[in-house]
Protein backbone atom coordinates (compact mmCIF):
# COMPACT_ATOMS: atom_id res chain seq x y z
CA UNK A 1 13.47 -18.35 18.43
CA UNK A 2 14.22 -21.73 16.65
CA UNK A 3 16.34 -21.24 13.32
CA UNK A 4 14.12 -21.78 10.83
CA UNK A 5 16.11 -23.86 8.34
CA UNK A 6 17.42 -25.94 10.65
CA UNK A 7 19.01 -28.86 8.04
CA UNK A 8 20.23 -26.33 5.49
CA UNK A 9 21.95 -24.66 8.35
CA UNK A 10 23.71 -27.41 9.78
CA UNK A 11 25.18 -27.98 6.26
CA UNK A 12 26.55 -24.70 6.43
CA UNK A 13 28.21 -24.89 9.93
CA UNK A 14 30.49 -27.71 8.40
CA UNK A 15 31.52 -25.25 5.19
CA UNK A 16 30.88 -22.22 5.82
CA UNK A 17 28.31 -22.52 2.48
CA UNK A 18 24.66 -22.77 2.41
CA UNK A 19 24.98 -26.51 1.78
CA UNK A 20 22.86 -29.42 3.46
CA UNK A 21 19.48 -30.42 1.89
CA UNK A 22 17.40 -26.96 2.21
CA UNK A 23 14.57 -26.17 4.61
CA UNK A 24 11.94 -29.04 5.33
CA UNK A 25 8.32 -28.12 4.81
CA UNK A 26 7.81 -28.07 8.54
CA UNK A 27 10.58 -25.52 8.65
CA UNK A 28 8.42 -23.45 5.94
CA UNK A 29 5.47 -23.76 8.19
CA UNK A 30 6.83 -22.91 10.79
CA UNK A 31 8.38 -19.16 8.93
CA UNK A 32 4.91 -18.66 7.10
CA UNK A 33 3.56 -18.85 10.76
CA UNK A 34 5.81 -16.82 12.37
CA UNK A 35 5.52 -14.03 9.55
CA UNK A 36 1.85 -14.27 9.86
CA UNK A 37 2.10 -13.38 13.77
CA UNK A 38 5.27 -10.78 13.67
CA UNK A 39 3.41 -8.16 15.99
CA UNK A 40 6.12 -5.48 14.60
CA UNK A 41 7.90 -5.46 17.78
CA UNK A 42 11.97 -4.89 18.25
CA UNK A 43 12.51 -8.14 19.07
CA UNK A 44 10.42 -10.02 17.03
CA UNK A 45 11.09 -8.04 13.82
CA UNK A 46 15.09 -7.64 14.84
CA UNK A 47 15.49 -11.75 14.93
CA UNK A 48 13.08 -12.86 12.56
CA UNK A 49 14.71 -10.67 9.76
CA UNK A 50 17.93 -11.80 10.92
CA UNK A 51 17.05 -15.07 10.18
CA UNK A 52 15.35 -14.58 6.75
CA UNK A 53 18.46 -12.44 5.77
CA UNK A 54 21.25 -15.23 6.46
CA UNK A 55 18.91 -17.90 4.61
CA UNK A 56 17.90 -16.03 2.01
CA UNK A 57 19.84 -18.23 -0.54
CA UNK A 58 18.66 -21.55 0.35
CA UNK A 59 14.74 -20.25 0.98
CA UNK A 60 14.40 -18.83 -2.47
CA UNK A 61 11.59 -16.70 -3.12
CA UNK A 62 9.14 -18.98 -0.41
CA UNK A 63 10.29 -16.24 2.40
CA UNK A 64 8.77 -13.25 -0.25
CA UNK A 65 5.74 -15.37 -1.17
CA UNK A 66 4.65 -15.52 2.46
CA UNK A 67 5.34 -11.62 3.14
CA UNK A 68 3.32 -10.88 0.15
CA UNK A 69 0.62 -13.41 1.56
CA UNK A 70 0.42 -11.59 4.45
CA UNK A 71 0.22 -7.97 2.64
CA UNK A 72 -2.53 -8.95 1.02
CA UNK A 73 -4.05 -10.39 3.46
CA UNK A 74 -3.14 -8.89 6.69
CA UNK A 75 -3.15 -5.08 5.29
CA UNK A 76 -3.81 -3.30 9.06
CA UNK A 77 -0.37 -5.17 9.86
CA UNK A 78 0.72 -3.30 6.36
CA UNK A 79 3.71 -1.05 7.77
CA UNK A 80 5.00 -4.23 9.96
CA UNK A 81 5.80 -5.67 6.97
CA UNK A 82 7.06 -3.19 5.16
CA UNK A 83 9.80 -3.02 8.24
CA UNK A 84 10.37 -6.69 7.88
CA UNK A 85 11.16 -6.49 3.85
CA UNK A 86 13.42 -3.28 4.42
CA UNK A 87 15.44 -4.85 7.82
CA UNK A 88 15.90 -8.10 5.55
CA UNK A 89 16.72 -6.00 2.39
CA UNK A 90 19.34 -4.00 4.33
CA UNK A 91 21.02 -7.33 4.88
CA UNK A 92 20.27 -9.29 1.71
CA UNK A 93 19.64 -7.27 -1.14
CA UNK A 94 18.42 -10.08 -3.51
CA UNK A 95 14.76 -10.36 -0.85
CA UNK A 96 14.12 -6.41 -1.52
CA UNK A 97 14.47 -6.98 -5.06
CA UNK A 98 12.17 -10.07 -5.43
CA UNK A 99 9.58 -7.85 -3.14
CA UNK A 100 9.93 -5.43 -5.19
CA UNK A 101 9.02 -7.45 -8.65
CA UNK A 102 6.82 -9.41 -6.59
CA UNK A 103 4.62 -5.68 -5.79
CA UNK A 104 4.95 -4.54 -9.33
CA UNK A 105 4.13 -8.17 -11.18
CA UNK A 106 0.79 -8.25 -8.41
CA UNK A 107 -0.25 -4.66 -9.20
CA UNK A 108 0.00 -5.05 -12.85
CA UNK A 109 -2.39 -7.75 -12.66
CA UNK A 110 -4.75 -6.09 -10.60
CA UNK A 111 -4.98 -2.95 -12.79
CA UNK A 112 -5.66 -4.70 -15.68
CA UNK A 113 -8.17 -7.28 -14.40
CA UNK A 114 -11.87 -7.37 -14.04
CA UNK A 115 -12.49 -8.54 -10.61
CA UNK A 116 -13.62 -7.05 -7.47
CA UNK A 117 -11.66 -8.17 -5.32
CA UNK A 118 -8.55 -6.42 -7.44
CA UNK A 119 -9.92 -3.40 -7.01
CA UNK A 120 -9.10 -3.70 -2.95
CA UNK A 121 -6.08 -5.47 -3.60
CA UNK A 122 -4.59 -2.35 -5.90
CA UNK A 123 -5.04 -0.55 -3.44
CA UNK A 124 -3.35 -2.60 -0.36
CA UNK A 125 -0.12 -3.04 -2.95
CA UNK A 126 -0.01 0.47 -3.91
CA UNK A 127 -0.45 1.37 0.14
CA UNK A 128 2.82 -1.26 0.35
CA UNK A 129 4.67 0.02 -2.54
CA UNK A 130 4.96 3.98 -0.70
CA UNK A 131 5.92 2.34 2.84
CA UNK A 132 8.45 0.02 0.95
CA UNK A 133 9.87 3.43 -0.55
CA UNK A 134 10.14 5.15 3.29
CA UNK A 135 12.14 1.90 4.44
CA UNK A 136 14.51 2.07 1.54
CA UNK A 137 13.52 -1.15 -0.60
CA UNK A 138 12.09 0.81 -3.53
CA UNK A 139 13.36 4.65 -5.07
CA UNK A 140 10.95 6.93 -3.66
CA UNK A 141 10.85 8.80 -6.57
CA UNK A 142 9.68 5.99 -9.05
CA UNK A 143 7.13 5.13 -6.34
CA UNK A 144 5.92 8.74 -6.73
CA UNK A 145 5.95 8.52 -10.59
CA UNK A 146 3.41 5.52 -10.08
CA UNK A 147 1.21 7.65 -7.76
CA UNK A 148 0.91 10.15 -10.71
CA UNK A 149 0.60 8.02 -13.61
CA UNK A 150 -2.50 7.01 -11.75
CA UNK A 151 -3.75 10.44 -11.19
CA UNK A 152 -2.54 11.90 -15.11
CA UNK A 153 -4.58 8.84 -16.16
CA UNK A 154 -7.49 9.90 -14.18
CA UNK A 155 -7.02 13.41 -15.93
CA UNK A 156 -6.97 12.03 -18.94
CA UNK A 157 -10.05 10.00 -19.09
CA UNK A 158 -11.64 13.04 -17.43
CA UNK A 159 -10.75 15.23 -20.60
CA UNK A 160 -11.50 12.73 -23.44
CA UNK A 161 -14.78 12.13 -21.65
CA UNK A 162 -15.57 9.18 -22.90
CA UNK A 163 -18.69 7.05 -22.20
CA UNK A 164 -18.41 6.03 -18.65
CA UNK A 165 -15.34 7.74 -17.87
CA UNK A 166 -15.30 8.89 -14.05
CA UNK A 167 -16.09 5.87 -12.57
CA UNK A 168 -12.56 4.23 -12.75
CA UNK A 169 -11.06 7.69 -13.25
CA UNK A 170 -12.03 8.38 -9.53
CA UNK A 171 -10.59 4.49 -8.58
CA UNK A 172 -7.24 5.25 -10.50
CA UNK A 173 -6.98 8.50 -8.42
CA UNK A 174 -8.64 6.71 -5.41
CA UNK A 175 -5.82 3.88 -4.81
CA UNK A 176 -2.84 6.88 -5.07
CA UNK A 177 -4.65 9.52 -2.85
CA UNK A 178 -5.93 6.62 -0.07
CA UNK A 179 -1.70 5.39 0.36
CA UNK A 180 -0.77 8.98 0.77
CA UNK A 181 -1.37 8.67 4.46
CA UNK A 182 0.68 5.38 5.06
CA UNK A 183 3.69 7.47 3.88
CA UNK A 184 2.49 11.37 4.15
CA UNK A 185 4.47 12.33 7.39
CA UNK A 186 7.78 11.30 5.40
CA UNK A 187 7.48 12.03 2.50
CA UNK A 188 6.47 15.49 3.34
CA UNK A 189 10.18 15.67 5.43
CA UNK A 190 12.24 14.54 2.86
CA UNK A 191 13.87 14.95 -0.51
CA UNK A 192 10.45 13.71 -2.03
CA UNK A 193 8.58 16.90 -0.06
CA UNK A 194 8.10 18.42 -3.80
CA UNK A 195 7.26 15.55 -5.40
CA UNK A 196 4.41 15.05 -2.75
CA UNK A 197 3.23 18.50 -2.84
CA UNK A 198 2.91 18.03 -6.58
CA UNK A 199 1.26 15.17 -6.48
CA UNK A 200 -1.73 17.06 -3.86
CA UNK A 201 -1.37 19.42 -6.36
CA UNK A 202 -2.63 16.82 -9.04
CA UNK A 203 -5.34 15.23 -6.40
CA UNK A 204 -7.28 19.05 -6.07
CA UNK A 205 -6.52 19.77 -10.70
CA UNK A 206 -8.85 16.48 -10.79
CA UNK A 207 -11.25 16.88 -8.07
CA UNK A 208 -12.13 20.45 -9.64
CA UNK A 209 -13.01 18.13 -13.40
CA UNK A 210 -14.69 15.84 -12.33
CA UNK A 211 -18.45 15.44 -11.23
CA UNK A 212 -19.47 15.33 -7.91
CA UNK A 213 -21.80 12.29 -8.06
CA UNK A 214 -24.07 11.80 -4.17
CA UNK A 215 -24.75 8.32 -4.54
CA UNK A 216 -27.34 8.02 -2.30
CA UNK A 217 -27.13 4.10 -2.43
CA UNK A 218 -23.90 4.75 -1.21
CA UNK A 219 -24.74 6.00 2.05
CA UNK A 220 -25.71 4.27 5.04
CA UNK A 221 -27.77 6.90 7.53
CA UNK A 222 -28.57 10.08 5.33
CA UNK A 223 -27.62 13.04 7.29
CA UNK A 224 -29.46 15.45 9.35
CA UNK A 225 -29.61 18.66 7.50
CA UNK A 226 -29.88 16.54 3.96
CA UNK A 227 -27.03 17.43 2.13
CA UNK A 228 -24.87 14.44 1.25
CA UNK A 229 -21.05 15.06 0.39
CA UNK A 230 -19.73 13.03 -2.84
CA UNK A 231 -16.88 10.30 -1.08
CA UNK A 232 -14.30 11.45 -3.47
CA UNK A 233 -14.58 14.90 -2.48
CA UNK A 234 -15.10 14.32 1.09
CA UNK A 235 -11.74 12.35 0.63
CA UNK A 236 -9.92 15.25 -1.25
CA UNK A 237 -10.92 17.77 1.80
CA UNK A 238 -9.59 15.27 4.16
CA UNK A 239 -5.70 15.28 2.20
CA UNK A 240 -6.61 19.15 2.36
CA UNK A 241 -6.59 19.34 5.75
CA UNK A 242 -3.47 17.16 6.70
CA UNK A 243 -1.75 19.41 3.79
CA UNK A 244 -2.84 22.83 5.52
CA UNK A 245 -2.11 21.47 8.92
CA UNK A 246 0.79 19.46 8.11
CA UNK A 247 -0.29 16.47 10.57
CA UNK A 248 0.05 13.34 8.71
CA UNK A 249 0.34 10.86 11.07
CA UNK A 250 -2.75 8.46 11.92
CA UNK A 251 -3.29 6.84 14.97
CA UNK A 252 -4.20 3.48 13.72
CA UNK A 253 -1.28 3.66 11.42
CA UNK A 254 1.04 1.18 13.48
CA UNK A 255 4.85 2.72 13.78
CA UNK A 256 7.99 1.19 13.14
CA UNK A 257 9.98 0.72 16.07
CA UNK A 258 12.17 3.39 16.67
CA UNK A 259 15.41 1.72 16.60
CA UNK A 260 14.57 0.59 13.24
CA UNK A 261 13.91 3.94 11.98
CA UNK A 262 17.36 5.08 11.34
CA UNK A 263 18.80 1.65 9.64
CA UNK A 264 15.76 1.71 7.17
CA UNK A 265 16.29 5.72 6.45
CA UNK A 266 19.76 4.94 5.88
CA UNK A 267 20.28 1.99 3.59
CA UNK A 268 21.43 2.22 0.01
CA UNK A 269 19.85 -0.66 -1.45
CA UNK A 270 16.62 0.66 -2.60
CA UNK A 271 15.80 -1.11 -5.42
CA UNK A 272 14.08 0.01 -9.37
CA UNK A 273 10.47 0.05 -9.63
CA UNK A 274 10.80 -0.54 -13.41
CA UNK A 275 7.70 1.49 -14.24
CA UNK A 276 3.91 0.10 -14.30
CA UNK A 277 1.63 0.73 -16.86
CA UNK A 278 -1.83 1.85 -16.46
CA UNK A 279 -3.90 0.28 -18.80
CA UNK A 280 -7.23 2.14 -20.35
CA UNK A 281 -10.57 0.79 -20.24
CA UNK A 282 -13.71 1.52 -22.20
CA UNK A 283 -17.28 1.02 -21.29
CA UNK A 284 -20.57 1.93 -22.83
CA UNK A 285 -22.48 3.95 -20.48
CA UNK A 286 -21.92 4.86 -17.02
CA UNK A 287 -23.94 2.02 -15.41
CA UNK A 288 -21.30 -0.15 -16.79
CA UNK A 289 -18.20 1.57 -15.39
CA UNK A 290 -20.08 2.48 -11.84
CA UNK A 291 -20.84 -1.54 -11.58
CA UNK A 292 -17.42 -2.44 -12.42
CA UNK A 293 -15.72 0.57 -10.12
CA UNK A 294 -18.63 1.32 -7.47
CA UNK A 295 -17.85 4.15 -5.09
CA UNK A 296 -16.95 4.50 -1.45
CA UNK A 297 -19.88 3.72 0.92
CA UNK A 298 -19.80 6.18 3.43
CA UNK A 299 -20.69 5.57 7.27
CA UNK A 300 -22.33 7.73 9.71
CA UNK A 301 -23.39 7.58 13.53
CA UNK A 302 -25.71 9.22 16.00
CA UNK A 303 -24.33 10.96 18.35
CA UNK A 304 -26.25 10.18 21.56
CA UNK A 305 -27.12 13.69 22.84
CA UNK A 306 -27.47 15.38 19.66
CA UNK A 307 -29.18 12.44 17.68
CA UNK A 308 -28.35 13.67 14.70
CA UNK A 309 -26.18 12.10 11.86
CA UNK A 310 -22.45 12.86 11.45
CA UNK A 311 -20.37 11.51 9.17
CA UNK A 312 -17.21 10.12 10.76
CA UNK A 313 -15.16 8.25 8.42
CA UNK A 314 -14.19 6.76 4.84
CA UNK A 315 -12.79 3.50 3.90
């Protein structure tokens, strides 16, 4: 693969510094593509973080503003680049900390704003945020803290019991339960194993407060013997079941290469989280809050021989 800072590096061949006149924009498109089409294998991720890491200094924070791009907008290819940040951190500890700010600054936002399209993006971050923690960019336990601010906010909107309340109480608890499995088989083999049970713990307190709430607008096919199961609940029986069974791992959950595995476990430059806030909302009635933080729609199929409706999945 072509070095992708191709003037800045031939400054530095002469003086051993990051000299010469910095990467040209076609040297930037070329990195923003290649990120965009890392398929997460050894030798893809091994050289392109390679490169990132020695040019760190002369590429600025361009290099973490097209990872994020892709987070956002590639978030199937989510653990890929979560390898990519911690290989490049491991090497240059200035990218994981930019990452880093660059996760907490973008989730901020999206907790506090009004749109949407937020609500999906909270969710992709916070599903980035607990693989950055298993590759050693981030402390796992301040990643942890995050996932149950968001669930002891939930619990407290469900006990004030305001005016609209479980709408976004179920979201807050929603985007930390639905990143649990993008980090569930490690967490549950490592120093954060209590933390993790804890926070299950938390996800089954809440689910017994709040409401179960069959939104039958919410469902696609109805199913056969009529009795619908609330998404949140059918959600929380789900994290049940990998609990009791202690089988986290998900098949469309891509791995990290093996020979990565070790490096990543091992690295000491994990980086502060420096704490995010979760912000309270009000709302009038619960039309308000529903339209503002709808459920999960839930999808069924019909089984050919049976033709009857099962439910087979949540997203």
């Amino acid at each position: 693969m072509r070095r992708l800072t191709t003037r800045a590096n031939a400054g530095r061949a002469q003086d051993g510094t990051h000299g010469g006149d910095g990467p040209t924009a076609e040297d930037l498109d070329e990195l923003r593509d290649v990120i965009i089409h890392c398929d997460g294998s050894m030798d893809v991720l091994g050289g392109l973080s390679s490169d990132i890491a020695r040019d760190v200094p002369v590429l600025g924070d361009r290099a973490t503003a097209f990872v994020m791009e892709c987070v956002t907008e590639l978030p199937v290819k989510t653990p890929v680049y979560a390898a990519l940040a911690g290989l490049i951190n491991a090497e240059a500890r200035e990218f994981g900390a930019q990452v880093v700010e660059a996760t907490r600054e973008a989730l901020m936002e999206c907790l506090n704003g009004d749109d949407l399209t937020q609500r999906v993006r909270a969710r992709v971050l916070t599903r980035f945020l607990v693989m950055l923690s298993t590759v050693g960019v981030v402390q796992r336990r301040e990643v942890m803290e995050y996932l149950a601010s968001l669930l002891s906010s939930a619990q407290a909107s469900a006990k004030k019991g305001a005016a609209g309340w479980q709408p976004r109480a179920d979201w807050l608890a929603y985007v930390a339960l639905s990143a649990l499995p993008w980090g569930g088989e490690f967490f549950s083999k490592s120093e954060s194993s209590n933390d993790f049970e804890a926070l299950l713990d938390m996800a089954e307190a809440y689910c017994k407060i709040r409401t179960p709430n069959s939104d039958a607008a919410s469902i696609i096919i109805k199913s056969a013997d009529g009795i619908e199961v609330d998404w949140f609940v059918d959600m929380c029986n789900r994290l049940s079941a990998a609990r009791t069974d202690g089988r986290w791992h998900i098949a469309s959950i891509p791995a990290i290469a093996e020979p990565f595995v070790e490096k990543l476990a091992s690295t000491a430059n994990a980086h502060s989280l420096n704490g995010i806030e979760i912000p309270e909302k009000t709302f009038t009635n619960h039309a308000e809050a529903a339209a503002k933080y709808p459920g999960r729609s839930m999808l069924r199929y019909v089984h050919s021989h049976a033709r009857r409706a099962s439910l087979v999945r949540w997203r």
